[in-house]
Protein backbone atom coordinates (compact mmCIF):
# COMPACT_ATOMS: atom_id res chain seq x y z
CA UNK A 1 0.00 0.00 0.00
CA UNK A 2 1.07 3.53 -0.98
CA UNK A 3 1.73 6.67 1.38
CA UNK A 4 -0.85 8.19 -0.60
CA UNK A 5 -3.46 5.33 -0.38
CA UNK A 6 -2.89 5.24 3.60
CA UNK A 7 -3.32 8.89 3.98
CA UNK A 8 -6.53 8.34 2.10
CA UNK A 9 -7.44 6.18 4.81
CA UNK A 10 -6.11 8.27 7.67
CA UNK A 11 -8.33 11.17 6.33
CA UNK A 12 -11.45 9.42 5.56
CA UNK A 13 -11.53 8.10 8.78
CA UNK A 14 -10.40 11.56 11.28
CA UNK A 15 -13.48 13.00 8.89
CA UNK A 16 -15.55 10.46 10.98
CA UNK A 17 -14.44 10.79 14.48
CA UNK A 18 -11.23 8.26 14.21
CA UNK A 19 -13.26 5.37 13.21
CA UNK A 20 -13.94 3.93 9.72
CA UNK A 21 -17.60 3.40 8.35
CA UNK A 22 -17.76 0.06 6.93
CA UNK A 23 -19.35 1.41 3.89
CA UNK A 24 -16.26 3.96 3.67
CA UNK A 25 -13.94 1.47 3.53
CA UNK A 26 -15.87 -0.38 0.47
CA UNK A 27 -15.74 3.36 -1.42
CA UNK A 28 -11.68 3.88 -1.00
CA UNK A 29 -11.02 0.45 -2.31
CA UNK A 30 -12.14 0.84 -5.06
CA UNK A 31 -11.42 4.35 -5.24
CA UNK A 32 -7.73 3.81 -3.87
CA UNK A 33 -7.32 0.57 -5.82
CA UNK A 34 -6.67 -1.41 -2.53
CA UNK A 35 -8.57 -4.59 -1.89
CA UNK A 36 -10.27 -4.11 1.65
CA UNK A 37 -7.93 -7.15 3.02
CA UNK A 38 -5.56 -4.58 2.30
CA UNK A 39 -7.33 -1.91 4.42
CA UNK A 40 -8.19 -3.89 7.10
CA UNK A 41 -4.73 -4.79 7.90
CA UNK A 42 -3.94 -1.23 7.86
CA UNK A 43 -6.82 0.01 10.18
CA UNK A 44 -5.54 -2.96 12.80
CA UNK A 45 -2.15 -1.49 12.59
CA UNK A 46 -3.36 2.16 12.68
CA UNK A 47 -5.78 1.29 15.82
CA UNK A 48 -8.13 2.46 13.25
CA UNK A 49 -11.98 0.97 14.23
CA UNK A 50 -14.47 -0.26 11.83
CA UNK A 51 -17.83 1.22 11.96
CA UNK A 52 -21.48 -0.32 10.90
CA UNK A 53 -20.12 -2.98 9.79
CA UNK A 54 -22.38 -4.30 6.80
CA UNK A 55 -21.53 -8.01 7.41
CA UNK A 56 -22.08 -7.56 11.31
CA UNK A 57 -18.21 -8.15 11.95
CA UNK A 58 -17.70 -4.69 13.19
CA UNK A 59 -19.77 -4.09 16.31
């Protein structure tokens, strides 16, 4: 993953209080070009959350 692709990240989700709407993360991979495997990872090592999850893995 990019600089540029994580800062993405880092920005979409300070824009929602620190935490990542599941939905979000769906739009930046394909926007980014970053399969959400790929964004997950990050967010776990970025203490990023997941928000409303779709799938109901997210509480």
């Amino acid at each position: 993953m990019t600089d540029d692709q994580k800062e993405k990240i880092r920005r979409t989700a300070a824009s929602h209080g620190g935490k990542l709407p599941c939905a979000a993360a769906f739009a930046l991979s394909r926007e980014i070009e970053a399969s959400l495997k790929e964004i997950g990872k990050f967010c776990n090592e970025e203490n990023i959350r997941i928000k409303n999850c779709q799938l109901g893995c997210f509480p």
